[in-house]
Protein backbone atom coordinates (compact mmCIF):
# COMPACT_ATOMS: atom_id res chain seq x y z
CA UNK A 1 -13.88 7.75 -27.49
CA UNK A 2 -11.51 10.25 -25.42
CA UNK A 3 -14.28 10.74 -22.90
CA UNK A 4 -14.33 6.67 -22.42
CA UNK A 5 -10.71 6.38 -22.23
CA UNK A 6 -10.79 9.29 -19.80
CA UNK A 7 -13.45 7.55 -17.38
CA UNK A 8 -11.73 4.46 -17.93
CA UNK A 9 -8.25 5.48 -16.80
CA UNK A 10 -10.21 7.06 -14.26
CA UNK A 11 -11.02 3.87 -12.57
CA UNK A 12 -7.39 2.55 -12.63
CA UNK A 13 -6.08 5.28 -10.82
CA UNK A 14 -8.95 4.46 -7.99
CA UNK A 15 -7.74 0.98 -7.89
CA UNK A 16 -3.96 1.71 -8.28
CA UNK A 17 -4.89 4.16 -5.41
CA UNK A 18 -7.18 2.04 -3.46
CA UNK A 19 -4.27 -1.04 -3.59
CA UNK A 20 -1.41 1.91 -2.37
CA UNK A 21 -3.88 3.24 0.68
CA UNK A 22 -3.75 -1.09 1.64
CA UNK A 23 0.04 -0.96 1.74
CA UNK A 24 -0.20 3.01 3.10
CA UNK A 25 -2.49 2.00 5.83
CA UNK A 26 -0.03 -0.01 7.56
CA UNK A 27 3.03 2.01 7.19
CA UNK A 28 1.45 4.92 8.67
CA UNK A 29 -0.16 3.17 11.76
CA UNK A 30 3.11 1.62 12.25
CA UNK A 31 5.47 5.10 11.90
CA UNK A 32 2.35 7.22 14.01
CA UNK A 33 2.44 4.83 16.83
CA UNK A 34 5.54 3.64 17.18
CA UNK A 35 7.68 6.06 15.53
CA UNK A 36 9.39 3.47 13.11
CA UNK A 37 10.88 3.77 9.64
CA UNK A 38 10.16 0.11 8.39
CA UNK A 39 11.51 -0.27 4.93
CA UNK A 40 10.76 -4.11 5.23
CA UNK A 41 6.78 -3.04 4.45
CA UNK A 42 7.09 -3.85 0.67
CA UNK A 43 8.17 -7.33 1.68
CA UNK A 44 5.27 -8.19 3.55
CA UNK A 45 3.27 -7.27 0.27
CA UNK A 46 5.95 -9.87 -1.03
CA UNK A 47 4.95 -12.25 1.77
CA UNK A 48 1.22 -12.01 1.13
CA UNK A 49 1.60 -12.19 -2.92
CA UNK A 50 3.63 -15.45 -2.37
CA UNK A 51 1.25 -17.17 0.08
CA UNK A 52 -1.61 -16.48 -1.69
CA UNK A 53 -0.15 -17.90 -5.19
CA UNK A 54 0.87 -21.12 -3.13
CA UNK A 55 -2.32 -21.83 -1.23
CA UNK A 56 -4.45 -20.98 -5.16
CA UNK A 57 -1.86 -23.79 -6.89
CA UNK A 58 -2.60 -26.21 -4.35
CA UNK A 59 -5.82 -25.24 -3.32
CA UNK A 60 -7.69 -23.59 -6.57
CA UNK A 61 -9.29 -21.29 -4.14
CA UNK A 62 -8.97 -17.27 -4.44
CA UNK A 63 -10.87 -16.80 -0.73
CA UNK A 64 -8.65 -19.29 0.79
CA UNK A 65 -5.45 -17.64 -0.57
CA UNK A 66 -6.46 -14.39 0.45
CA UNK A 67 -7.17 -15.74 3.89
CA UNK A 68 -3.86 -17.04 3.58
CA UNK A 69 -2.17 -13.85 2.47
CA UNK A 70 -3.42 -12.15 5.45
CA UNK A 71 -2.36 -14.35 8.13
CA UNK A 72 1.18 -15.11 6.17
CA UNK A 73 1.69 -11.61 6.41
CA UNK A 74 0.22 -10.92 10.01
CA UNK A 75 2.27 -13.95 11.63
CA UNK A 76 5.84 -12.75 9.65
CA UNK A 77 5.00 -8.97 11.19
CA UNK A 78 3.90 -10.47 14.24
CA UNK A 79 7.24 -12.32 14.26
CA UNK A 80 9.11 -9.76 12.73
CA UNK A 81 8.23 -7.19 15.68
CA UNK A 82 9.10 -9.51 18.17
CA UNK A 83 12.41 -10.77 17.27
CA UNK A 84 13.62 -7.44 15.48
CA UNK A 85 11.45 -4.60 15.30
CA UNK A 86 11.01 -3.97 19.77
CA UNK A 87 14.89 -3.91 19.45
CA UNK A 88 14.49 -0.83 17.72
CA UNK A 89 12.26 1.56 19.76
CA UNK A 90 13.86 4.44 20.93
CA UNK A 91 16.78 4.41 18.39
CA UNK A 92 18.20 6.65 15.75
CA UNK A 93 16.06 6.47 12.31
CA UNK A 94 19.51 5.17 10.92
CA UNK A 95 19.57 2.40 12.97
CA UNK A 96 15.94 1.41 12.06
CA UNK A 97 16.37 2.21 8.19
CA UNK A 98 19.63 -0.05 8.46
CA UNK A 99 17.88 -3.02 10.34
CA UNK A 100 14.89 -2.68 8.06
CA UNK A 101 16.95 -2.72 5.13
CA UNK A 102 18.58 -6.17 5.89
CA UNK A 103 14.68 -7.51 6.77
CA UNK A 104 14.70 -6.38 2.66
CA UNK A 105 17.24 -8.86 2.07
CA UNK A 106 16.64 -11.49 4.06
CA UNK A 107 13.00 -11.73 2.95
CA UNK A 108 14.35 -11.45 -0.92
CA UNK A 109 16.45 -14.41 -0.48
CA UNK A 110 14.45 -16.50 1.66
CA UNK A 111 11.47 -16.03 -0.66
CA UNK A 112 14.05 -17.09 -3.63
CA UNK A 113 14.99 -20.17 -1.59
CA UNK A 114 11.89 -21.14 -1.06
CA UNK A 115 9.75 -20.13 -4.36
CA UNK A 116 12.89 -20.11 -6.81
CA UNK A 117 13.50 -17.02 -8.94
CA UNK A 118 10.47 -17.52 -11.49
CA UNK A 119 7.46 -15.00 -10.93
CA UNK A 120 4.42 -17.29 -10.04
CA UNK A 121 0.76 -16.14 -11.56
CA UNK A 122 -2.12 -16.09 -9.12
CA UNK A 123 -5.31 -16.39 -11.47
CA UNK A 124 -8.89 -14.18 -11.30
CA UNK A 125 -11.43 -16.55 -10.48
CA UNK A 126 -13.92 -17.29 -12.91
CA UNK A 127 -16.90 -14.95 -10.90
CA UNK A 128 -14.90 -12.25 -11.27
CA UNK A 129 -13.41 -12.65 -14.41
CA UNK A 130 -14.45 -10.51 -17.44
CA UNK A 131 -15.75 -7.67 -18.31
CA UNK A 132 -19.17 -5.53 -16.85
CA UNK A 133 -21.28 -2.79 -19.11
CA UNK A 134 -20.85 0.71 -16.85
CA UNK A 135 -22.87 3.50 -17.80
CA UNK A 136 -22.28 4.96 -20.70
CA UNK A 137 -20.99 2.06 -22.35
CA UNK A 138 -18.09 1.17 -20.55
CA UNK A 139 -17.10 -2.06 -20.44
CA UNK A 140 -14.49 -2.20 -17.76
CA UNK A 141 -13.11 -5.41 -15.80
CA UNK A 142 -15.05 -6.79 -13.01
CA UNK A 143 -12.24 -7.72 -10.92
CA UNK A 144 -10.29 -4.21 -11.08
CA UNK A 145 -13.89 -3.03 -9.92
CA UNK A 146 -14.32 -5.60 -7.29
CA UNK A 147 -10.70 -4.35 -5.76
CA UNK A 148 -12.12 -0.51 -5.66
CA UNK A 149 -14.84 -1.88 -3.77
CA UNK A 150 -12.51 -4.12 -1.47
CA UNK A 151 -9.96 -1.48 -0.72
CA UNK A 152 -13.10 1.30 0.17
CA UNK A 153 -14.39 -1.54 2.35
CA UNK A 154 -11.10 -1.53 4.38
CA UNK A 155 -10.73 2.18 4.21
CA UNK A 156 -14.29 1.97 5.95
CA UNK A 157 -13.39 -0.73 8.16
CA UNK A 158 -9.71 1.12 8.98
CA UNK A 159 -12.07 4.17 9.87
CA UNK A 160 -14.66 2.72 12.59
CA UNK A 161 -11.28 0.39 14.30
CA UNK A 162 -9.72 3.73 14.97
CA UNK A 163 -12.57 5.88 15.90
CA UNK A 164 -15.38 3.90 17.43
CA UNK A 165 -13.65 1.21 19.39
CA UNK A 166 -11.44 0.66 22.75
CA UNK A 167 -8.16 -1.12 20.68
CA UNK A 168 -8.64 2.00 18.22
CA UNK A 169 -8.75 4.48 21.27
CA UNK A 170 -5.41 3.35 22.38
CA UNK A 171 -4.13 3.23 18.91
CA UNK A 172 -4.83 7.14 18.81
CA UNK A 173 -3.41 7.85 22.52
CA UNK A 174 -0.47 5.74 21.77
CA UNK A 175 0.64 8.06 19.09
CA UNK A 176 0.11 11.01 20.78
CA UNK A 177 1.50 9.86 24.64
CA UNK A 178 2.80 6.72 24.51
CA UNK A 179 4.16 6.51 28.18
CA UNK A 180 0.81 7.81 29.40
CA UNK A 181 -1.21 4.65 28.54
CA UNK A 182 1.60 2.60 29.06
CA UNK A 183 0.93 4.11 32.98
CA UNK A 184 -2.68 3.72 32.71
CA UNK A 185 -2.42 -0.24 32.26
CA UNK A 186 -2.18 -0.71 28.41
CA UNK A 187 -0.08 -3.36 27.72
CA UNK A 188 2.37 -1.25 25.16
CA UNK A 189 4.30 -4.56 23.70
CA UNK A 190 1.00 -5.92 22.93
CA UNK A 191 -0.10 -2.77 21.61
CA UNK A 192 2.58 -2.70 18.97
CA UNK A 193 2.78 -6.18 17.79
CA UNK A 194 -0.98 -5.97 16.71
CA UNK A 195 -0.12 -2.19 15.28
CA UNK A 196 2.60 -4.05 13.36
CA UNK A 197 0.70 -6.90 12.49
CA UNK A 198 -2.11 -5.47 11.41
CA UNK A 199 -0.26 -3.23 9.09
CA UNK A 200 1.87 -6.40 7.65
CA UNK A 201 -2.06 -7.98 7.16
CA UNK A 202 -2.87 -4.94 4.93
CA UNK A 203 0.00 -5.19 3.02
CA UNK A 204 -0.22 -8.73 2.76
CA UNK A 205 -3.74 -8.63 1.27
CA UNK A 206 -2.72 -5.76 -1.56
CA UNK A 207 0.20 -8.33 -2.34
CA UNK A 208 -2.42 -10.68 -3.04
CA UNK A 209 -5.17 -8.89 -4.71
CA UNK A 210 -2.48 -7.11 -7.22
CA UNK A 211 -0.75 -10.29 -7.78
CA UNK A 212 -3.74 -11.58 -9.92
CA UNK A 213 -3.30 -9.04 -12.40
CA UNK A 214 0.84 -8.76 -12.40
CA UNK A 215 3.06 -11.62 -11.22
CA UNK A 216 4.66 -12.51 -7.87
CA UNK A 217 8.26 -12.24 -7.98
CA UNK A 218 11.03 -11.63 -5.64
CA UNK A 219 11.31 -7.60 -5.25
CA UNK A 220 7.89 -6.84 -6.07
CA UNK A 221 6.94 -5.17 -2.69
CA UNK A 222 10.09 -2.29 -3.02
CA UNK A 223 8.33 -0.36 -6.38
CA UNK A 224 5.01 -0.01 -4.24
CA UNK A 225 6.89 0.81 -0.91
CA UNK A 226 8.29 4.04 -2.61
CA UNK A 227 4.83 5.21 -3.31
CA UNK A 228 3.56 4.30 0.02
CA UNK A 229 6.29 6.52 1.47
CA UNK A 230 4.88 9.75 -1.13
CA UNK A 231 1.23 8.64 -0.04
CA UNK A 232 2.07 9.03 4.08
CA UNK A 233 4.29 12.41 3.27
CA UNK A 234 1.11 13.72 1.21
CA UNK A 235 -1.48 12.52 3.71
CA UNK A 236 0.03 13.28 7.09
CA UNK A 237 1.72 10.90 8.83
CA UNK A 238 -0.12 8.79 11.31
CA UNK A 239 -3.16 9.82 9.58
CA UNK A 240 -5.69 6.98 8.06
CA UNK A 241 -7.95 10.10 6.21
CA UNK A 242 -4.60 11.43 5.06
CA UNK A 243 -3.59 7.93 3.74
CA UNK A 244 -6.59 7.45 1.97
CA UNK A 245 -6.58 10.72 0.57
CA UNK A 246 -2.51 10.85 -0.36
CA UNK A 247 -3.54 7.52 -2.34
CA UNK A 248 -6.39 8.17 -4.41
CA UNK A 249 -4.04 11.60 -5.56
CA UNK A 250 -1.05 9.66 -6.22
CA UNK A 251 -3.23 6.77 -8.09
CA UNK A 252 -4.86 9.26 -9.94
CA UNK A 253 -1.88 11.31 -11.04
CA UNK A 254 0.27 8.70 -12.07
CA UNK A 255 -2.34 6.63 -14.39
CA UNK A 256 -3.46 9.58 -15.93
CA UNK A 257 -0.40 11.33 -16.08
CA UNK A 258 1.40 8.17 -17.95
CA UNK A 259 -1.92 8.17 -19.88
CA UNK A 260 -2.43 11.77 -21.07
CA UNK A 261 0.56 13.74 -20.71
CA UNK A 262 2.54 12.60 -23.93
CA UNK A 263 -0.99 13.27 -25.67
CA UNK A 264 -1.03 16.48 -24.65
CA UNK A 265 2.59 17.41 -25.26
CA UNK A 266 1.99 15.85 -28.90
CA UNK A 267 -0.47 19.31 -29.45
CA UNK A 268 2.72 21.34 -30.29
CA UNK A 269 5.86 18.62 -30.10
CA UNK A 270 6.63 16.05 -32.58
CA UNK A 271 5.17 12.93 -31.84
CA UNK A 272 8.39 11.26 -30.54
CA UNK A 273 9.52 14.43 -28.54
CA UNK A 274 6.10 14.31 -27.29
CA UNK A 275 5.97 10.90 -26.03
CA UNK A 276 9.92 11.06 -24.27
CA UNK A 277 9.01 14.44 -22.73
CA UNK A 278 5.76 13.29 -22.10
CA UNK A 279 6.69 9.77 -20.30
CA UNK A 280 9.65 11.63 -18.20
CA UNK A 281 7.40 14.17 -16.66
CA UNK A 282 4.73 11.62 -16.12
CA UNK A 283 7.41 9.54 -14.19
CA UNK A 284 7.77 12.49 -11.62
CA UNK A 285 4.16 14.30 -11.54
CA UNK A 286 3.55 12.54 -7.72
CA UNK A 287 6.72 13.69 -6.82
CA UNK A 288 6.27 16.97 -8.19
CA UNK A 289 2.53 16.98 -6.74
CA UNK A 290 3.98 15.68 -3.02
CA UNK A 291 6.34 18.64 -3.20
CA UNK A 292 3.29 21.10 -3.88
CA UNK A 293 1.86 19.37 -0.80
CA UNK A 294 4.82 20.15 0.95
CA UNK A 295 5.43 23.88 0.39
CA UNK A 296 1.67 24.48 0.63
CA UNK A 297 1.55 21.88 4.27
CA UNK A 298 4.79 21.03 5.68
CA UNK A 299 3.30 18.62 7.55
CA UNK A 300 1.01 16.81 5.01
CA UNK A 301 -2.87 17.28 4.28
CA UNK A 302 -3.98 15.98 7.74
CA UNK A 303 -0.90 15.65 9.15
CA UNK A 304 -0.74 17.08 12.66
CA UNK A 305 0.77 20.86 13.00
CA UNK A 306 3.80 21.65 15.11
């Protein structure tokens, strides 16, 4: 039985971790190439959760609301960018974490003007509803599976844009030497509004695929955002690998730390002692583990030396 729960908890850290590396993804692209501290990410997860629970009530389709996740979120990025983000090249992080911080509000409120302040529920569709037998004798839920499967698809997909083709190329220089493709003919702004709404796309889709298992409320993107920060510092900033990496740790330490940690302090605490002590430390172990990263690689696991 504790070798089932084990392999079971397993898999939720891989899709808690897969669902982080969607909203890590874009935050990293977005701070690598254009050197930006966007708090406003988690609402774009907002964005995307909200969409895609409108367009499944109207529509009762899951494949049209995550289309329409995606391109909620990529147009608001894409908009976003334009109107407030370009304003913000070149200045103090301050100034950025301060502009991105209203974004936060005005994105909270609009969304409550809009949607009203009840969560909305964004159903599994029925062919991926239920349970499927594992090996072993597992029977684990097919959609939590399916989003493994879609978030390793993207960290494929993530992979070949960035290494094996030309808008991936200047993706890479433009982190490195910005003002040197900007001289060779690469049209920067353009550059950067895909960057940014790509990125917004990303975290517009884990909005929607985590919204059929929690609700969609106002605030839900700022929990996730605070992990997707720990994920970037543990992987390396500008670094997809790193992303991928910093998010399968953090998924797997905090399920199985929540999980296994009081059980473990219950071998020589009282069972109550245990379970406080137990839930506290679990509550820090990924920022205790990105502090470990830290000391051992100031700059992150494939983060770029000095």
């Amino acid at each position: 039985m504790t070798t089932l729960l084990f392999i079971e908890q397993i898999l939720n850290g891989l899709q808690f971790g897969v669902m982080l590396f969607l909203m890590a993804a874009g935050l990293t692209l977005i701070f690598g190439v254009m050197g930006l501290i966007n708090l406003a990410h988690g609402s774009l997860y907002m964005v995307g959760a909200f969409a895609a629970a409108a367009v499944a009530g109207a529509t009762g389709s899951f494949l049209l609301a995550l289309a329409a996740a995606l391109a909620a979120a990529a147009v608001a990025g894409a908009l976003v960018e334009i109107t407030v983000i370009r304003r913000l090249y070149g200045k103090a992080h301050l100034d950025q974490v301060l502009a991105t911080f209203a974004l936060i509000l005005i994105f909270s409120e609009g969304t409550r003007w809009i949607f009203g302040s009840f969560p909305l529920f964004l159903d599994i569709p029925d062919y991926l509803s239920g349970p499927v037998s594992l090996p072993g004798g597992i029977k684990y839920p097919l959609y939590r599976l399916a989003l493994i499967l879609i978030g390793l698809l993207v960290a494929a997909g993530l992979w070949w844009l960035t290494a094996r083709t030309r808008i991936g190329i200047q993706i890479r220089a433009g982190e490195n030497d910005r003002e040197m493709i900007a001289a060779l003919g690469v049209n920067i702004s353009a550059l950067y509004t895909l960057v940014f709404a790509l990125g917004a796309a990303l975290a517009g889709l884990a909005g929607a695929l985590v919204g059929a298992i929690q609700s969609v409320q106002v605030g839900m993107g700022e929990p996730v955002l605070i992990l997707a920060f720990v994920v970037i510092v543990i992987g390396g900033i500008g670094s997809i690998k790193g992303a991928f990496i910093g998010a399968i740790l953090v998924g797997l330490t905090d399920t199985l730390g929540g999980i296994f940690l009081p059980e473990l302090f219950k071998i020589f605490m009282e069972s109550g002692a245990a379970t406080q002590t137990g839930s506290a430390l679990a509550s820090m172990a990924v920022y205790i583990l990105m502090g470990v990263v830290l000391i051992w690689r100031p700059t992150g696991l494939f983060g770029a030396r000095a």
